[in-house]
N, C-alpha and C. Protein backbone atom coordinates (compact mmCIF):
# COMPACT_ATOMS: atom_id res chain seq x y z
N UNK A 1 0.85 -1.17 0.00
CA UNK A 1 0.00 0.00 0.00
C UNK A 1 0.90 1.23 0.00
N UNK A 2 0.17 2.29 -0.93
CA UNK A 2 1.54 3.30 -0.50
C UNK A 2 0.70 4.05 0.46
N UNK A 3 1.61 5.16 0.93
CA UNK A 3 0.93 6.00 2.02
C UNK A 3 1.45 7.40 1.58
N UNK A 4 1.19 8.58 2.32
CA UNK A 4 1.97 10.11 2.52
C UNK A 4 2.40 9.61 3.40
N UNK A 5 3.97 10.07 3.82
CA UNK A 5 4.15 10.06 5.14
C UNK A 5 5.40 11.37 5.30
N UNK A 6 4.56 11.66 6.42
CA UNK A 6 5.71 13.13 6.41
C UNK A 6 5.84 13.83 5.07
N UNK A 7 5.14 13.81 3.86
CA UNK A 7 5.15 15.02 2.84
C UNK A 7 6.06 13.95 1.71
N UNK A 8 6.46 12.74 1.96
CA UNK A 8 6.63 11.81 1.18
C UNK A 8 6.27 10.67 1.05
N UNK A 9 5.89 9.86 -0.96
CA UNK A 9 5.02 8.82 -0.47
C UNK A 9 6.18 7.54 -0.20
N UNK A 10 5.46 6.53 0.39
CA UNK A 10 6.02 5.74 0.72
C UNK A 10 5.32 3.95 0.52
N UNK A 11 6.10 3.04 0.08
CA UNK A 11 5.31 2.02 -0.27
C UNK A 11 5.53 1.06 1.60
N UNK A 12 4.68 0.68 1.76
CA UNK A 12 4.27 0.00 3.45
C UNK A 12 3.56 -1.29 3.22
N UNK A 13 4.33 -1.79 4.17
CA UNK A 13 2.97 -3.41 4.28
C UNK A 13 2.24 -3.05 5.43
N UNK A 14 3.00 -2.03 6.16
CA UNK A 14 2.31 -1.75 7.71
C UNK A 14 0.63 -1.37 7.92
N UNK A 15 -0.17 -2.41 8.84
CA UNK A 15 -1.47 -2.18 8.23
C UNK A 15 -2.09 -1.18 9.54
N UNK A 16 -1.49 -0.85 10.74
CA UNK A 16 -1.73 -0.16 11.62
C UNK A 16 -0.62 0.87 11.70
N UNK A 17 -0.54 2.31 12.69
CA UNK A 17 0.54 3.20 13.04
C UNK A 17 1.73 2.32 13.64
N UNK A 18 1.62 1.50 14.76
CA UNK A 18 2.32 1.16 15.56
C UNK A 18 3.61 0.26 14.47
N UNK A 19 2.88 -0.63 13.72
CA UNK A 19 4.09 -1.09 12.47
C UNK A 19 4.62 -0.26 11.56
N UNK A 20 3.99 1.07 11.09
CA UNK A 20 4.36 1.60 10.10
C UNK A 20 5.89 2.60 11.00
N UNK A 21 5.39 2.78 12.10
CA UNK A 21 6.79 3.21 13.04
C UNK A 21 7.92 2.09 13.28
N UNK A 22 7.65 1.02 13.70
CA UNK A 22 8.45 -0.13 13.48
C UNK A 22 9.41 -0.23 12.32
N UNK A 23 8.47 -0.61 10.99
CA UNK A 23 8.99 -0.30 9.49
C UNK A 23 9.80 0.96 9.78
N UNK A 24 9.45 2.08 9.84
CA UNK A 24 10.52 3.24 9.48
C UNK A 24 11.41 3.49 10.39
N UNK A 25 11.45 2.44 11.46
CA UNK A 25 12.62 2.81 12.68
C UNK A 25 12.46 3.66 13.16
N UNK A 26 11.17 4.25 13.60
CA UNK A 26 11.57 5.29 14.72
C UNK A 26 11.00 5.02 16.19
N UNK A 27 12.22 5.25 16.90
CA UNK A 27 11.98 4.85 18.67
C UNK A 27 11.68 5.96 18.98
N UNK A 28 11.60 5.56 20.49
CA UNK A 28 11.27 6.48 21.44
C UNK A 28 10.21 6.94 21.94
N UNK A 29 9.80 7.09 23.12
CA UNK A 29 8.71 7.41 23.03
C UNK A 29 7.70 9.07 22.88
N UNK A 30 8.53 9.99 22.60
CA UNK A 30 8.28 11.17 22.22
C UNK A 30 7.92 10.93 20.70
N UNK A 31 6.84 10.82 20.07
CA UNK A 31 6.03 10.94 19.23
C UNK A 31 4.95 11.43 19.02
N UNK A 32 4.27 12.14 18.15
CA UNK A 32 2.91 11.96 18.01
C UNK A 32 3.00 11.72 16.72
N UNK A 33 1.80 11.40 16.22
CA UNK A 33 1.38 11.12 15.08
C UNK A 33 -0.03 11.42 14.73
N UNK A 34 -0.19 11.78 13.56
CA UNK A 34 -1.82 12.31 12.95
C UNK A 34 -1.98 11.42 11.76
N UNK A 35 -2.98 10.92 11.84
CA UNK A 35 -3.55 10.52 10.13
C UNK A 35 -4.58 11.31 9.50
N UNK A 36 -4.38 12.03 7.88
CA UNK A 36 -5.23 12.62 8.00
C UNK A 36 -5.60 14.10 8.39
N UNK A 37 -4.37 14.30 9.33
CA UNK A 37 -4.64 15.23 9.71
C UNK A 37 -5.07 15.57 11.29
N UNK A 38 -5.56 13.84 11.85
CA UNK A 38 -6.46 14.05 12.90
C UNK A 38 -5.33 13.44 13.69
N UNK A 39 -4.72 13.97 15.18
CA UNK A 39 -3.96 13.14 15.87
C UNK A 39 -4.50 12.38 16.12
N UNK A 40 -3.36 10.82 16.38
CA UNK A 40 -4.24 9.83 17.01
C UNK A 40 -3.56 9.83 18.20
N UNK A 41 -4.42 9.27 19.50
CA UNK A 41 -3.54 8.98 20.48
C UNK A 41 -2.60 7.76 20.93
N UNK A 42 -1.42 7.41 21.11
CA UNK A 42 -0.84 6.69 21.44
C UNK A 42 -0.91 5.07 21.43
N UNK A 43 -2.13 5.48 22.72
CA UNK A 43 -3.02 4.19 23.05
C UNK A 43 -3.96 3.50 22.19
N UNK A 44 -4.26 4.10 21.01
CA UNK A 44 -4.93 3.57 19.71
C UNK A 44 -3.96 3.53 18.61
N UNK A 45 -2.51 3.54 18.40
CA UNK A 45 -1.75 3.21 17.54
C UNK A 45 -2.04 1.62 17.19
N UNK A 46 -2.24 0.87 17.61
CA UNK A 46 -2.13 -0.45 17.04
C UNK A 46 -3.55 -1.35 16.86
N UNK A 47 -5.06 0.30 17.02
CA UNK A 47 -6.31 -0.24 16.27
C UNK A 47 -6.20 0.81 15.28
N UNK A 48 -5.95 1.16 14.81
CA UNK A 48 -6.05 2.32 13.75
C UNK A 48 -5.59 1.82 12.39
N UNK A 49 -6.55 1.60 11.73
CA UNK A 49 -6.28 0.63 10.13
C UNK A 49 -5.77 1.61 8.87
N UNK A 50 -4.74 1.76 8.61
CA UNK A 50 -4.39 2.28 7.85
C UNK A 50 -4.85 2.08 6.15
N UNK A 51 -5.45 3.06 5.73
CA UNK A 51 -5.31 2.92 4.26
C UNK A 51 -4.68 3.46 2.86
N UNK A 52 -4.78 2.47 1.97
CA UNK A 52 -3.82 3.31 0.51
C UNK A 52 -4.20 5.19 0.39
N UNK A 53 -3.33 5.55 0.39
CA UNK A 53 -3.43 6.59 0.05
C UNK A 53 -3.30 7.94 1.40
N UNK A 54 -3.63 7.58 3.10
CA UNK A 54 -3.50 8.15 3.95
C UNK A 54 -2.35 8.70 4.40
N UNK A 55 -2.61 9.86 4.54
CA UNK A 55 -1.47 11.11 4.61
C UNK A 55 -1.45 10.77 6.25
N UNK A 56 0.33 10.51 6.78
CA UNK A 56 0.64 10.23 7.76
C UNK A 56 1.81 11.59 8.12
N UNK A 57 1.44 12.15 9.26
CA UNK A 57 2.65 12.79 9.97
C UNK A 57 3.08 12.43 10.84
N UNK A 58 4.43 12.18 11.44
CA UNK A 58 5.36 11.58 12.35
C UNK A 58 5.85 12.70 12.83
N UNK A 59 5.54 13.48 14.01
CA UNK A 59 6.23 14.51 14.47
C UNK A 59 7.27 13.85 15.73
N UNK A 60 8.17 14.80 16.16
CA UNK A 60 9.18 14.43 17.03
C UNK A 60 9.43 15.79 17.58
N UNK A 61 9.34 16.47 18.67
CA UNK A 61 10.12 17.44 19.83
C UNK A 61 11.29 17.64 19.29
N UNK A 62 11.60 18.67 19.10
CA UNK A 62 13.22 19.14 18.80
C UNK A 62 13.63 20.42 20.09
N UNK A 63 14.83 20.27 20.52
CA UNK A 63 15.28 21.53 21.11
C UNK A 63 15.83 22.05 20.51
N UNK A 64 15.59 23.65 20.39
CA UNK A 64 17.10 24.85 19.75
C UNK A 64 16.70 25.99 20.40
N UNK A 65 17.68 27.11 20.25
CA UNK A 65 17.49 28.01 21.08
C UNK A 65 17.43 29.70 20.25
């Protein structure tokens, strides 16, 4: 399936958030993520069914000064 993710597409087998983070390697637990547009929360990363074509953002906390 491909997806948006972060403003690029991307081809995924990942059929929930929680794998599609897995797949792209990113740890930690400072994340959020929106599908769509709509954040999801955390605790629903791994019911949330992803489909072809859903625009995914992966945000991450940065410090600078």
């Amino acid at each position: 399936m491909q997806l948006i993710v972060n403003g690029e597409r991307k081809e995924t087998s990942a059929a929930h958030i929680d794998a599609l983070l897995n797949e792209l390697e990113y740890e930690g637990t400072h994340l959020v993520v929106a599908v769509n547009y709509a954040v999801v929360q955390r605790a629903r990363w791994s019911d949330i069914q992803l489909k072809d074509g859903d625009e995914v953002e992966i945000l991450t906390p940065r410090q600078g000064g």
